[in-house]
Each structure stands twice: as C-alpha cells, then as structure tokens.
C-alpha atoms as a PDB file:
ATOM      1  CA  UNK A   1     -11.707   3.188 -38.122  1.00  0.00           C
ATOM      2  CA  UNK A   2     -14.615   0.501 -37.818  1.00  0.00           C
ATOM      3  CA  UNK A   3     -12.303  -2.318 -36.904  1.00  0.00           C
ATOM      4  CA  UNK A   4     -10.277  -0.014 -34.721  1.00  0.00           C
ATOM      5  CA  UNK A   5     -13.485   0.474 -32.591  1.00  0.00           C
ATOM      6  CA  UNK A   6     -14.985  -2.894 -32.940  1.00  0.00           C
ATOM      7  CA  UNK A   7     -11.296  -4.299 -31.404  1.00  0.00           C
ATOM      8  CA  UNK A   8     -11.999  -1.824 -28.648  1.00  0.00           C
ATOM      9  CA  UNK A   9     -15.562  -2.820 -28.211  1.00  0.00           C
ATOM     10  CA  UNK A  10     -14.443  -6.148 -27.422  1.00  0.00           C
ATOM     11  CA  UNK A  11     -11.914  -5.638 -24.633  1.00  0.00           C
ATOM     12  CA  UNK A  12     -14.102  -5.468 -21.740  1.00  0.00           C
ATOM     13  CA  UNK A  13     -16.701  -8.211 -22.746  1.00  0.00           C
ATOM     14  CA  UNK A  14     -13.046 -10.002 -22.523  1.00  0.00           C
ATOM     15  CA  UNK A  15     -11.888  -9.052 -19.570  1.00  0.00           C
ATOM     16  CA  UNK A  16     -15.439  -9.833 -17.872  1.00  0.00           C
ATOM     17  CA  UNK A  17     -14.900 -13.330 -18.793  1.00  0.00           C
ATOM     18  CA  UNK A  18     -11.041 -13.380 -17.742  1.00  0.00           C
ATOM     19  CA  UNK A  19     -12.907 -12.184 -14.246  1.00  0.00           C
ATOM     20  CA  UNK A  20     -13.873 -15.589 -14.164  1.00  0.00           C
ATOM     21  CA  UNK A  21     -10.439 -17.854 -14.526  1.00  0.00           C
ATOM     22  CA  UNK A  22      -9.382 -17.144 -11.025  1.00  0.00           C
ATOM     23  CA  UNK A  23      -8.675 -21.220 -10.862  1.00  0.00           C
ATOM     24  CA  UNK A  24      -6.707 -20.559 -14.308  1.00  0.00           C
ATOM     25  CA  UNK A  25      -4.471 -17.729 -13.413  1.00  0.00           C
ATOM     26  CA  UNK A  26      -4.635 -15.130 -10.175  1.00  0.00           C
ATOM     27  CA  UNK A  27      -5.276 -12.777 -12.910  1.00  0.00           C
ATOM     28  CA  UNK A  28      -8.920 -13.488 -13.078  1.00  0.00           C
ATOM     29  CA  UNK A  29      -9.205 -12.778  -9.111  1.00  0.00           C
ATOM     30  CA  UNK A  30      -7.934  -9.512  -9.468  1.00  0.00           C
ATOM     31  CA  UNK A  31     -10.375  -8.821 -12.468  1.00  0.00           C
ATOM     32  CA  UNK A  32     -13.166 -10.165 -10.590  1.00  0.00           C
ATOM     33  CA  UNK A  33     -12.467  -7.454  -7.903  1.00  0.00           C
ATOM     34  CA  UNK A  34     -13.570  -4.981 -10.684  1.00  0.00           C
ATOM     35  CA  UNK A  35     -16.869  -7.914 -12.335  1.00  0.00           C
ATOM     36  CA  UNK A  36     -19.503  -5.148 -11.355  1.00  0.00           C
ATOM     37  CA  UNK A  37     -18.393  -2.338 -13.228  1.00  0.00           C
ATOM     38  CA  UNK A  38     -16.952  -4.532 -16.063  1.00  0.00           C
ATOM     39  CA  UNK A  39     -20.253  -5.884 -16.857  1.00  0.00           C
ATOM     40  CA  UNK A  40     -21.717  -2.056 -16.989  1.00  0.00           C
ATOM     41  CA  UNK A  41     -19.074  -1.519 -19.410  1.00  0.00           C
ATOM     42  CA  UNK A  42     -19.229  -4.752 -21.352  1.00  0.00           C
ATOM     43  CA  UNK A  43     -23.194  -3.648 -21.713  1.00  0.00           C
ATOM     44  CA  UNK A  44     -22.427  -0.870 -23.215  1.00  0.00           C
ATOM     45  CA  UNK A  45     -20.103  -2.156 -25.457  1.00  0.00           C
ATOM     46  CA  UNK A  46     -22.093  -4.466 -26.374  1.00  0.00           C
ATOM     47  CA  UNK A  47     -24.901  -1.987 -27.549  1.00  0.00           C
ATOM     48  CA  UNK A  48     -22.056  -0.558 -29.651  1.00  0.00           C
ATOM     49  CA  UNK A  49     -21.287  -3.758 -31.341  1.00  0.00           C
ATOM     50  CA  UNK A  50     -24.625  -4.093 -32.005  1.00  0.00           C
ATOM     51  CA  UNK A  51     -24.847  -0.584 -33.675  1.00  0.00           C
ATOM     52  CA  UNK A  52     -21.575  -1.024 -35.467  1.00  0.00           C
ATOM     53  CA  UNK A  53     -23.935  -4.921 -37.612  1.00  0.00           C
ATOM     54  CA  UNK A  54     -21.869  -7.301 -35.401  1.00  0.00           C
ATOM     55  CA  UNK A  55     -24.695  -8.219 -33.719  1.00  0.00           C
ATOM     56  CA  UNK A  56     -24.593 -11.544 -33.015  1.00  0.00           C
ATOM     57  CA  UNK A  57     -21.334 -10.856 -30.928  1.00  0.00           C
ATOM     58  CA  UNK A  58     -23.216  -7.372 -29.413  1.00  0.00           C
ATOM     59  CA  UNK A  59     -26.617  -9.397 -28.082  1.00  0.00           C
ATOM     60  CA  UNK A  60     -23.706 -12.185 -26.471  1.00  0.00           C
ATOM     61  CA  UNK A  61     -21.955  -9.337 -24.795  1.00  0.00           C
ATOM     62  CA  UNK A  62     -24.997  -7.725 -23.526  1.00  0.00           C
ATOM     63  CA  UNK A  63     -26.758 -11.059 -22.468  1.00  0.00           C
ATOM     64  CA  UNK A  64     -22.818 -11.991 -20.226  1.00  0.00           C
ATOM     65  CA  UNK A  65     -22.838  -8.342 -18.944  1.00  0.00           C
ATOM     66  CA  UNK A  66     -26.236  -8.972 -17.619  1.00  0.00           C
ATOM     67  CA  UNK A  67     -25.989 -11.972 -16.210  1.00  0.00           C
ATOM     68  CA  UNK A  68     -22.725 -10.980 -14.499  1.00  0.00           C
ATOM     69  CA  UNK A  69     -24.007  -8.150 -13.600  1.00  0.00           C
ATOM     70  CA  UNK A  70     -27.341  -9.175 -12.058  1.00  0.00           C
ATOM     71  CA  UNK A  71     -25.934 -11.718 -10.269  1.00  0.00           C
ATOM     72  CA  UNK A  72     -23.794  -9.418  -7.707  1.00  0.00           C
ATOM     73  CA  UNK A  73     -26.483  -6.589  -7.383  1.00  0.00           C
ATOM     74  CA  UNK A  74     -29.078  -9.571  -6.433  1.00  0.00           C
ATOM     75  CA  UNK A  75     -26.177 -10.711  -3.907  1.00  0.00           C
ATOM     76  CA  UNK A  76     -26.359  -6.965  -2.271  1.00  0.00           C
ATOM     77  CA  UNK A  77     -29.847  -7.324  -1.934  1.00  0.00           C
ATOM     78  CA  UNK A  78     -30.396 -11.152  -0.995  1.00  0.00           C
ATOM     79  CA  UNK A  79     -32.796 -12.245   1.980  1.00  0.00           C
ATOM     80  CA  UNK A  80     -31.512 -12.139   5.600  1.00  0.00           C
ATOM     81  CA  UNK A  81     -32.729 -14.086   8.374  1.00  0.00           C
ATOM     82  CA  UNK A  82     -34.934 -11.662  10.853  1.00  0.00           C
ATOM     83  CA  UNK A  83     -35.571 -12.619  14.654  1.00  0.00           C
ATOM     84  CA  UNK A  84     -32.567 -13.155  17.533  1.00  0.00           C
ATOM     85  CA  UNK A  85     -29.547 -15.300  16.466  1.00  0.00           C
ATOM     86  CA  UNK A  86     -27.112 -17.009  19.329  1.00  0.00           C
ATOM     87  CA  UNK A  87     -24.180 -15.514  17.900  1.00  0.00           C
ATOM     88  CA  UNK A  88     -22.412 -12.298  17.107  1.00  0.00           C
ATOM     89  CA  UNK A  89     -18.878 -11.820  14.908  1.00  0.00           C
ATOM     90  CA  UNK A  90     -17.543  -8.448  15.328  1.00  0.00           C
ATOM     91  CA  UNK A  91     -14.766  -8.170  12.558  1.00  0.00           C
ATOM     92  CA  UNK A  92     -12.231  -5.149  11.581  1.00  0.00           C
ATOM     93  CA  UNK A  93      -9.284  -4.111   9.750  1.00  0.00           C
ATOM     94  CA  UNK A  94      -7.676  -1.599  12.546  1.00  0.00           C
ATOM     95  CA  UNK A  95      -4.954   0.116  10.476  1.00  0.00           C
ATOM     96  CA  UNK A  96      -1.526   0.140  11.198  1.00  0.00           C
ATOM     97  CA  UNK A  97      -1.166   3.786  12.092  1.00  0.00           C
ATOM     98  CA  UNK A  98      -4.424   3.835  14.213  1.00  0.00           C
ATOM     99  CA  UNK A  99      -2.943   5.614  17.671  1.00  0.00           C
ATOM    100  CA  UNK A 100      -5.961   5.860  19.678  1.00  0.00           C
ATOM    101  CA  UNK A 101      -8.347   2.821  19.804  1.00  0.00           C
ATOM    102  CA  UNK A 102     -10.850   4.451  22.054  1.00  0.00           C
ATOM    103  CA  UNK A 103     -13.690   4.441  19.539  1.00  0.00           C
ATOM    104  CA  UNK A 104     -13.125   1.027  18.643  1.00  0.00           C
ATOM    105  CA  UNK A 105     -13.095  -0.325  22.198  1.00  0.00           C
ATOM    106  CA  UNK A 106     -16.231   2.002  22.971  1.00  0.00           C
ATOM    107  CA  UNK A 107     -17.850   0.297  19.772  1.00  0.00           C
ATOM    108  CA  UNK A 108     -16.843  -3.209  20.744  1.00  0.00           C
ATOM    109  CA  UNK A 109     -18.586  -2.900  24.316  1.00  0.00           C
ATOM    110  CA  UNK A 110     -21.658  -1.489  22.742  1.00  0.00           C
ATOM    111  CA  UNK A 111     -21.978  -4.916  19.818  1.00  0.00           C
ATOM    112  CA  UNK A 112     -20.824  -7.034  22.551  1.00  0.00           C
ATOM    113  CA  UNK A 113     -20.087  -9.815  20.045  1.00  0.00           C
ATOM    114  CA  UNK A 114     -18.909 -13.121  20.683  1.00  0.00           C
ATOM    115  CA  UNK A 115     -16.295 -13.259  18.746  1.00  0.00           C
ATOM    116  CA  UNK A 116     -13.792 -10.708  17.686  1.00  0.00           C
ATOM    117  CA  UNK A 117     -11.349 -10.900  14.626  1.00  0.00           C
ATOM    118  CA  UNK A 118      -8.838  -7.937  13.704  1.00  0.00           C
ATOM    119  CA  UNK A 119      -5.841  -7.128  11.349  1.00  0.00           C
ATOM    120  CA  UNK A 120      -3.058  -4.736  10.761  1.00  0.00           C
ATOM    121  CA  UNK A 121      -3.103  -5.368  14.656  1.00  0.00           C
ATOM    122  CA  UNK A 122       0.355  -3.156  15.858  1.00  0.00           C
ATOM    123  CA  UNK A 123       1.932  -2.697  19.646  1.00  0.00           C
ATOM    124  CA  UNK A 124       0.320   0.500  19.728  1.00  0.00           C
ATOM    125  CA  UNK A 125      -3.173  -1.553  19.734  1.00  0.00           C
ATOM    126  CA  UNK A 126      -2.344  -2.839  23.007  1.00  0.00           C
ATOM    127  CA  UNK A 127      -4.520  -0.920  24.842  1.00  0.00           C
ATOM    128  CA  UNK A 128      -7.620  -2.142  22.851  1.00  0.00           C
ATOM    129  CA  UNK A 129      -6.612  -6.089  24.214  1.00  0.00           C
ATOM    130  CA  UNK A 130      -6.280  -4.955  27.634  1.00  0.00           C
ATOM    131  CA  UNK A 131      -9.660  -3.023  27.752  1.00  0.00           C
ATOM    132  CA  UNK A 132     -10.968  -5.953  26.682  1.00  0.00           C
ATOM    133  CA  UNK A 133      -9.564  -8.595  28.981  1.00  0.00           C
ATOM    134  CA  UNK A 134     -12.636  -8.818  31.923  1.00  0.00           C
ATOM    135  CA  UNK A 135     -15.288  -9.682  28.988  1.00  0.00           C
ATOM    136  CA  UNK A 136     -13.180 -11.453  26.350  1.00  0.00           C
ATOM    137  CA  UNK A 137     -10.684 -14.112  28.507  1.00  0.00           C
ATOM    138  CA  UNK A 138      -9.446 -15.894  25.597  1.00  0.00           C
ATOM    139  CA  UNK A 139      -7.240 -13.484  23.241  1.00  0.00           C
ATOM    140  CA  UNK A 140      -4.087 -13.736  21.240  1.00  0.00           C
ATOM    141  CA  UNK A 141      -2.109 -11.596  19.109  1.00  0.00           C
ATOM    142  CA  UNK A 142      -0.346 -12.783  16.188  1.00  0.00           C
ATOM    143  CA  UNK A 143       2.355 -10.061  14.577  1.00  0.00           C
ATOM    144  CA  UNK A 144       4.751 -10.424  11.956  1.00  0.00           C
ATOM    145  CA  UNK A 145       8.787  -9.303  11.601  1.00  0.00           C
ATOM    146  CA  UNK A 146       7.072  -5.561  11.110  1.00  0.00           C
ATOM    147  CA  UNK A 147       5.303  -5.605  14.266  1.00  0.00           C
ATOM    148  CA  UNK A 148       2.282  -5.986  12.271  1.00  0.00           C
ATOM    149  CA  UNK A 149       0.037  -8.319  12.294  1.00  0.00           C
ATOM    150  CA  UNK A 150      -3.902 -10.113  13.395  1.00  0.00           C
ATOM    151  CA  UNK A 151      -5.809 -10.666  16.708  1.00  0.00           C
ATOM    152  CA  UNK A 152      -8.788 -12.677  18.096  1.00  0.00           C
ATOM    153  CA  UNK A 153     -10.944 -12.541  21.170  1.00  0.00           C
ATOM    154  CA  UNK A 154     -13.507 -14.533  22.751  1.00  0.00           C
ATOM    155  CA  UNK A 155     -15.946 -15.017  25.610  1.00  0.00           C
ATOM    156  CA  UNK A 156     -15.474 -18.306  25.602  1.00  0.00           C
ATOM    157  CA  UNK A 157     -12.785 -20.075  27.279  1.00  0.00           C
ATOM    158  CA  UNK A 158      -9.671 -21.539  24.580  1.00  0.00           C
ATOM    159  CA  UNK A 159      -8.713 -25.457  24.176  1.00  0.00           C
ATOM    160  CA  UNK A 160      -5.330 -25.775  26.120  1.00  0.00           C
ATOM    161  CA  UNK A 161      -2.378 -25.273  23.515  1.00  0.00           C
ATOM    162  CA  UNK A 162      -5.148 -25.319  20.526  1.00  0.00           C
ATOM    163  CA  UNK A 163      -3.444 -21.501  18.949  1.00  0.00           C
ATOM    164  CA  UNK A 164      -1.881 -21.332  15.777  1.00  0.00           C
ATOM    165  CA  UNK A 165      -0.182 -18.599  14.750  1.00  0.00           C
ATOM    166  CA  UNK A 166       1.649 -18.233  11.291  1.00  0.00           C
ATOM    167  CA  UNK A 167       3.552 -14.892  11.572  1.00  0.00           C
ATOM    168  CA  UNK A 168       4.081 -13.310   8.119  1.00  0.00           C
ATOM    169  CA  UNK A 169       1.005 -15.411   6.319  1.00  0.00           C
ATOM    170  CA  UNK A 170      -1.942 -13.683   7.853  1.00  0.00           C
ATOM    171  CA  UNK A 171      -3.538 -16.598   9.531  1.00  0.00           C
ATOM    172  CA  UNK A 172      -4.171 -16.824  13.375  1.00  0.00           C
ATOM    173  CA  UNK A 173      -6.907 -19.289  15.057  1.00  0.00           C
ATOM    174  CA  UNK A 174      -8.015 -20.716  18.762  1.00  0.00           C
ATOM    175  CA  UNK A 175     -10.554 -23.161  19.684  1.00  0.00           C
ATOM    176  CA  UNK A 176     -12.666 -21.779  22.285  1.00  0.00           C
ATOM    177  CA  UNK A 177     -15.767 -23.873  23.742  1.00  0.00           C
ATOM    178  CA  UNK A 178     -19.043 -22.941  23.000  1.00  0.00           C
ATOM    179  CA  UNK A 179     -22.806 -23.970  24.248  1.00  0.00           C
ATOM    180  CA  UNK A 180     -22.073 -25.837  20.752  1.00  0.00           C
ATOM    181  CA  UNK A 181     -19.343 -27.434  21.692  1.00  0.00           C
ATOM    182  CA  UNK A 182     -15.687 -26.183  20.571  1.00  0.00           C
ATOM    183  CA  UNK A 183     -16.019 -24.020  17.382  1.00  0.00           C
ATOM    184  CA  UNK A 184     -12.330 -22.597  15.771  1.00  0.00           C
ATOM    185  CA  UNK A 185     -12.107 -19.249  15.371  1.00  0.00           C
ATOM    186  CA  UNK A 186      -9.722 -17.281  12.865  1.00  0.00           C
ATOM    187  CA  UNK A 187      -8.883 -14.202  11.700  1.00  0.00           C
ATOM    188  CA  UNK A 188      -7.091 -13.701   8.177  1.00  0.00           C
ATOM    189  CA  UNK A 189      -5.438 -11.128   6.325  1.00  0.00           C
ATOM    190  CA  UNK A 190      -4.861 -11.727   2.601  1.00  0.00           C
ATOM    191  CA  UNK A 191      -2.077  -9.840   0.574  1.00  0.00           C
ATOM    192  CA  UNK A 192      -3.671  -7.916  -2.268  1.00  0.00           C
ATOM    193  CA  UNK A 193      -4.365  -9.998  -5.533  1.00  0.00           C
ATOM    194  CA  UNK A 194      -2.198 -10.441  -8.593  1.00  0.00           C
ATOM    195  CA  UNK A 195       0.662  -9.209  -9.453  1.00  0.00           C
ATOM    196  CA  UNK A 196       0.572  -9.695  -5.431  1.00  0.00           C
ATOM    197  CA  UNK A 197       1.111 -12.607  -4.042  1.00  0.00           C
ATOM    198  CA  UNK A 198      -2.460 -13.305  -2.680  1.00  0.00           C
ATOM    199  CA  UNK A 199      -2.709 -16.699  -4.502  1.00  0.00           C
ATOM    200  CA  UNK A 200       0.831 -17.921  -3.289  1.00  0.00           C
ATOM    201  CA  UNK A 201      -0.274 -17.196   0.473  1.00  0.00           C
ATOM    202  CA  UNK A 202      -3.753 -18.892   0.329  1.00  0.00           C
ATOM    203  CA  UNK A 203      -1.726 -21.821  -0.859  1.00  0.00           C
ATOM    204  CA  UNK A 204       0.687 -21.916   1.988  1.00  0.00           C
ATOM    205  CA  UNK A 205      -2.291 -21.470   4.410  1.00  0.00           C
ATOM    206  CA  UNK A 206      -4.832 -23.917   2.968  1.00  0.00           C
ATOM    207  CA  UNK A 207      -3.403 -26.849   4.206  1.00  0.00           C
ATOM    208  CA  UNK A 208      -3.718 -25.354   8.122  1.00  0.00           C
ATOM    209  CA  UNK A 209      -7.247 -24.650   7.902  1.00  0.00           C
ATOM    210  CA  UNK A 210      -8.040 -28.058   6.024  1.00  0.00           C
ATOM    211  CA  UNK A 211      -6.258 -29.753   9.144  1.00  0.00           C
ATOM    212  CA  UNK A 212      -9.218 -27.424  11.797  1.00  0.00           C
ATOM    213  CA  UNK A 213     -11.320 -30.674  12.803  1.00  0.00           C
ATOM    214  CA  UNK A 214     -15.105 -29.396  13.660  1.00  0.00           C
ATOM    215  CA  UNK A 215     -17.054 -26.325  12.920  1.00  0.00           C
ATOM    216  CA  UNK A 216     -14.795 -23.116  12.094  1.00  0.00           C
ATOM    217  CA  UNK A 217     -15.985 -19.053  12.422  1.00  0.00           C
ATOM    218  CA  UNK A 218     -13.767 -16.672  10.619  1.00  0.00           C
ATOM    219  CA  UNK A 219     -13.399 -13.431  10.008  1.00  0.00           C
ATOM    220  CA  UNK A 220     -11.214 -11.533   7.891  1.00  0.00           C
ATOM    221  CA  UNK A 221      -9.500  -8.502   5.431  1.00  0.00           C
ATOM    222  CA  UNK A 222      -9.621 -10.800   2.447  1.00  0.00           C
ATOM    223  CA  UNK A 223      -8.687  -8.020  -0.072  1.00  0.00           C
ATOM    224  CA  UNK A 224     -10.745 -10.132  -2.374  1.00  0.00           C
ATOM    225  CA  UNK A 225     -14.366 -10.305  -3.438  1.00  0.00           C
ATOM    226  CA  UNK A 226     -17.504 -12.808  -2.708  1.00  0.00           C
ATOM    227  CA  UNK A 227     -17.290 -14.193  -5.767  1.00  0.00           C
ATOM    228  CA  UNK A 228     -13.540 -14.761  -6.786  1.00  0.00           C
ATOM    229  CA  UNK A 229     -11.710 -17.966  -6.979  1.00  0.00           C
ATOM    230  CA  UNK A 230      -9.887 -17.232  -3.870  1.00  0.00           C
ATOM    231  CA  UNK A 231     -13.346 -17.293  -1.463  1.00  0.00           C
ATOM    232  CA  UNK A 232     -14.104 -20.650  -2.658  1.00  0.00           C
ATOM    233  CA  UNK A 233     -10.861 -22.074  -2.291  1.00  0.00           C
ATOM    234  CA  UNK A 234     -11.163 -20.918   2.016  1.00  0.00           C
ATOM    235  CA  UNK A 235     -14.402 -21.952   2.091  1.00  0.00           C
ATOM    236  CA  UNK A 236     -13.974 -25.065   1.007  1.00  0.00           C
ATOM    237  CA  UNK A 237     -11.138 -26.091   3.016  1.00  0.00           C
ATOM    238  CA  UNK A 238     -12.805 -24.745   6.579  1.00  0.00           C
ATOM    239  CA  UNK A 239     -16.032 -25.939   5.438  1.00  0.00           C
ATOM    240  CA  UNK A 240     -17.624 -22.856   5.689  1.00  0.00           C
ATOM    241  CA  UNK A 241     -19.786 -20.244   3.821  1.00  0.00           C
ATOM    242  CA  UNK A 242     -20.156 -15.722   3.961  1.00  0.00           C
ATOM    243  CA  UNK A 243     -22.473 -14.787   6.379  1.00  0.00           C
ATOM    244  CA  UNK A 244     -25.611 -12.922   4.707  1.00  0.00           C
ATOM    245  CA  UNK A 245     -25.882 -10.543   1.984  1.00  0.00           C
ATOM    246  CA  UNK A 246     -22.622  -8.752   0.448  1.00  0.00           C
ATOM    247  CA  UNK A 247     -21.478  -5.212   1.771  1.00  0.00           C
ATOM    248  CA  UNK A 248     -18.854  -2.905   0.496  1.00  0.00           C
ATOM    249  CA  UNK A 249     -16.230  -2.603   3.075  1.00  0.00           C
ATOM    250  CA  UNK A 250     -13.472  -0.144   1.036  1.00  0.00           C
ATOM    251  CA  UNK A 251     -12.943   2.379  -0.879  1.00  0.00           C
ATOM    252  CA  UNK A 252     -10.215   1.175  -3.543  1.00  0.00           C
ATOM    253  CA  UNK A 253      -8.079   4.342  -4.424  1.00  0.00           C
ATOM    254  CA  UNK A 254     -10.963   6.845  -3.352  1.00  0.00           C
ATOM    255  CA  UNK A 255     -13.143   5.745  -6.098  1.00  0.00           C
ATOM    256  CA  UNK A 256     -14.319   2.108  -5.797  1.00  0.00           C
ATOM    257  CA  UNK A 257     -16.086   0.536  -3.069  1.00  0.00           C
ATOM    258  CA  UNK A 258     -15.311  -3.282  -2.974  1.00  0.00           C
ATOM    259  CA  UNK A 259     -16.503  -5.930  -0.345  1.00  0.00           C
ATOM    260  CA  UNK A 260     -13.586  -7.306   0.898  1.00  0.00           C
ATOM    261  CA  UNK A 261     -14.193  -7.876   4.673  1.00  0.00           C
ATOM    262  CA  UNK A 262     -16.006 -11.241   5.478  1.00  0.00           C
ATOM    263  CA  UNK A 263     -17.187 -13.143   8.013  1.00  0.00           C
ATOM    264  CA  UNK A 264     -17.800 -17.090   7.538  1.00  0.00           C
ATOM    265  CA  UNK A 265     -19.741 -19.656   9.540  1.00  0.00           C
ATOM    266  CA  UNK A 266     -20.292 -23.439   9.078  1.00  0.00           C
ATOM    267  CA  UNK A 267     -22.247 -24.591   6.046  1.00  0.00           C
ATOM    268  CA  UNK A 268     -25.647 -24.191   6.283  1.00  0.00           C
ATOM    269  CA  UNK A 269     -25.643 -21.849   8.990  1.00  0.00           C
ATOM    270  CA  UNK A 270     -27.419 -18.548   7.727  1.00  0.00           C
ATOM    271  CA  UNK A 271     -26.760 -15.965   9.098  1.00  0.00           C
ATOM    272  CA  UNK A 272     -27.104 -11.878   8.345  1.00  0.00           C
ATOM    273  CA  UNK A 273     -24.474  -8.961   8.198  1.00  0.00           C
ATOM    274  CA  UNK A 274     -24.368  -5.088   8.344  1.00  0.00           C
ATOM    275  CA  UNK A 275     -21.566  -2.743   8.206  1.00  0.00           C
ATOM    276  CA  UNK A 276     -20.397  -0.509  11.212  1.00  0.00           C
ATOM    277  CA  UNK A 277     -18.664   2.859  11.010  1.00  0.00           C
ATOM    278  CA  UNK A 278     -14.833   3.524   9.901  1.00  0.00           C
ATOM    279  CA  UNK A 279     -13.822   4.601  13.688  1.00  0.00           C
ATOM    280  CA  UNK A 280     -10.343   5.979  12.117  1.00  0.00           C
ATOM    281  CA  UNK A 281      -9.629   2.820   9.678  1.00  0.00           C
ATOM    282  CA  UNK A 282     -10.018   2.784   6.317  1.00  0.00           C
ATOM    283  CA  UNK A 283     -12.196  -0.217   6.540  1.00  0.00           C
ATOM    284  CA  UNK A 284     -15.917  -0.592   7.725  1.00  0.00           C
ATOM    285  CA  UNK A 285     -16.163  -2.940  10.077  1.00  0.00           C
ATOM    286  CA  UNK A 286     -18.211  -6.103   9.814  1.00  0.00           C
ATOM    287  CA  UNK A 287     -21.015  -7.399  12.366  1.00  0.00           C
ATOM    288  CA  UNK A 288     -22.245 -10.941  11.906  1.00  0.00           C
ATOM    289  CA  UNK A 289     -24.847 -12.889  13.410  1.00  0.00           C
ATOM    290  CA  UNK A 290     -25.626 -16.251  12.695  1.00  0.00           C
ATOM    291  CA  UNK A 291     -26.663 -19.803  14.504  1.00  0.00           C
ATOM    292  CA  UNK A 292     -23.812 -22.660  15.348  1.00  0.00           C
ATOM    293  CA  UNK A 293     -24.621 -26.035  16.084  1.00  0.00           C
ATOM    294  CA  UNK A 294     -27.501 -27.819  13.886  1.00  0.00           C
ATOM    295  CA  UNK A 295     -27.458 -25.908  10.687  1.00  0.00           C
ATOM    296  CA  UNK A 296     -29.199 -27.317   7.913  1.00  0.00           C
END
C-alpha cells in the first residue's frame, strides 16, 4: 500500500517537469498549458512524500512546485508601464457562430486601437469589416476551405502587394506605415496542442515570419500559454516579445482559465495589457499598448 501511494505521489512532480520538454516532444506544451495547477498538486504531493520518510525526494518536489509555481503567479502580477503609450493592439477571437457583431464593432470604436487582429473570422463577420472601413483603410480577410478563418485592420495605410495570406495555417500579415516607419502586422490562430497538430503548423509557418524584414506587431488565439515552447519558438523568429503582464483569456472546458490570447511587439518595447469583455465569444479580448520605434 506504501509503494502504491508513493508511485502515485510521484506522478505529478513528473508531469510538472514533462511541462517543460516542449522542445523535446509537443507533449510538454500541452502539459505546460496545465504548469499552474500541476505545481499546486506536485506541492502537495510532495508534503506526502515527505510524510510517507522519502524525504529527500518530498523537499525536491516541493522546492520544483514552488519555483514553478511562483514563477507564473509573479508573471500575473509583474510591473506595467503607467503614463500614455503611442500605440494600441485591439485583439479577439470572434467565434465562428457569432451572428451579430454589433457589440464588437461598438467596442472597437470606443478602444479605437491602432491595430486590430481577429480569428475564427466567418462571411457572416462581414458587417464588422465594413463598419470599420472610414477609420481602419487597410484591412484583409484571410479564410480557409471552411469559410473560416483571420482578419487585420489598420489606420495606417498598407505597403503595395506586402499581404500574405496562408489559408488553412492560421497566419495572415500586412505592412502598414507608421510614424515609425513600416511595422508588419499579423494575426495568428494556432490549432490546439498535442495530440493536435499545433507543433506541425508553427513549423510550416515559422519560416514566413522569419522572412518579415523590420519590426513586427502581432496578435493572436495561440491556444498555448506564455511560457510553453511554442511562444518562444514565434518570438524568436519575428523578433518579438508578450506585451505586459499575463491574463487569462479562456475558460478550458468550463473549469480552467488559461492565457492563451497574446499580443507581441518588438523586443524591448514594453508595453502593458488588460482584458476586455466576452461580447458573445468565448474569448476575452486583448487590449495592448506599447511604444514602436526606439525600444531599448
């Protein structure tokens, strides 16, 4: 009975550290979804051990749970820039079977963001474009073979015959021109994790952002945390970093909340983030703010 429940004690200390092999197999990303609560658990199991004279093994579990642990609440509560910044990110899964965008384009006009970055964009979201079209000239709509799919919007003007659109992979991006200069802005939508195929996509897409010369903005349904493999292999390739603090965007299954939505912005360029209301998705929304140009 005492090795029955010391195997058991183990399992989640395990599976906190499998969170972290994202670069090893996707199965670590999809772990690291759930790194929060596994490190609660691993805690307590590690009290157990301790209880049960493995202590040695109970003081490492505890000591891994709290480091994991600690290190995502800090990045819930980490230090935001106060005080005006030039730019504003307005980004938002829609829903496929949103009908009437009204509260969206209402919310939209009240932000009045810069940029704009959406997914699980459909035909019946039309209407949200066209309200949009006197204060956001540059759009473009990206949709797949099942009429779903991403859009963008910006103030700014577009770079003559700069769009790429990759219908079926989630990845459409413009270069507008900014007071900055021209800045690329995408919008992404990532297939859930392992036994998904999130890992296979980011592969195909990688080598498209790499190939975005200058600074890059994006915003996106990642379906994938901060801290998982699969953030570090996007930001690395569009040189980027999150925006501010992390927020829980969905609610995984009507239990979990996760942050999954994102906004990125050159290296160096801080910036701060606060969630906005569900307006008939099942995703908050995401509004960014954050400097271009000379970042650190």
């Amino acid at each position: 009975m005492k090795k029955a429940a010391v195997c058991i004690l183990f399992v989640p200390p395990i599976l906190l550290v499998a969170s972290a092999g994202g670069a090893v197999h996707p199965l670590g990303d999809s772990l690291a979804v759930f790194r929060l609560y596994l490190g609660f658990i691993s805690l307590i199991c590690g009290g157990g051990l301790f209880l049960l004279n493995w202590r040695r093994s109970g003081l490492g579990a505890a000591v891994m749970a709290v480091a994991a642990s600690g290190t995502i609440l800090w990045s819930y509560d980490a230090p935001q820039p106060d005080g005006d910044l030039p730019y504003t990110h307005y980004q938002k899964n829609l829903l496929y079977v949103l009908y009437d965008p009204a509260e969206i384009i209402a919310d939209i006009k009240q932000q009045s963001p810069d940029f704009i970055t959406l997914q699980e964009m459909t035909p019946r979201s039309d209407g949200l474009m066209v309200a949009l079209e006197d204060d956001y000239p540059t759009q473009s709509v990206c949709l797949g073979e099942d009429d779903r799919g991403i859009a963008l919007a910006s103030r700014f003007d577009m770079v003559p015959d700069s769009r790429v659109c990759m219908p079926g992979h989630g990845l459409l991006a413009v270069q507008v021109v900014t007071p900055e200069g021209p800045v690329w802005l995408v919008t992404l939508h990532l297939r859930w994790p392992f036994p998904l195929e999130q890992a296979e996509q980011v592969t195909r897409i990688l080598p498209v952002l790499e190939k975005l010369t200058g600074p890059v903005v994006l915003g996106g349904d990642f379906n994938m945390v901060p801290w998982s493999y699969t953030m570090t292999r996007i930001e690395t390739a569009t040189r980027t970093q999150r925006v501010g603090r992390t927020v829980d965007t969905f609610l995984v299954e009507g239990h979990v909340m996760v942050p999954i939505d994102h906004v990125l912005a050159p290296k160096g360029c801080e910036g701060r983030v606060s969630t906005l209301d569900l307006l008939g998705s099942d995703h908050h929304g995401v509004l960014a703010h954050y400097p271009l140009g000379a970042c650190p």
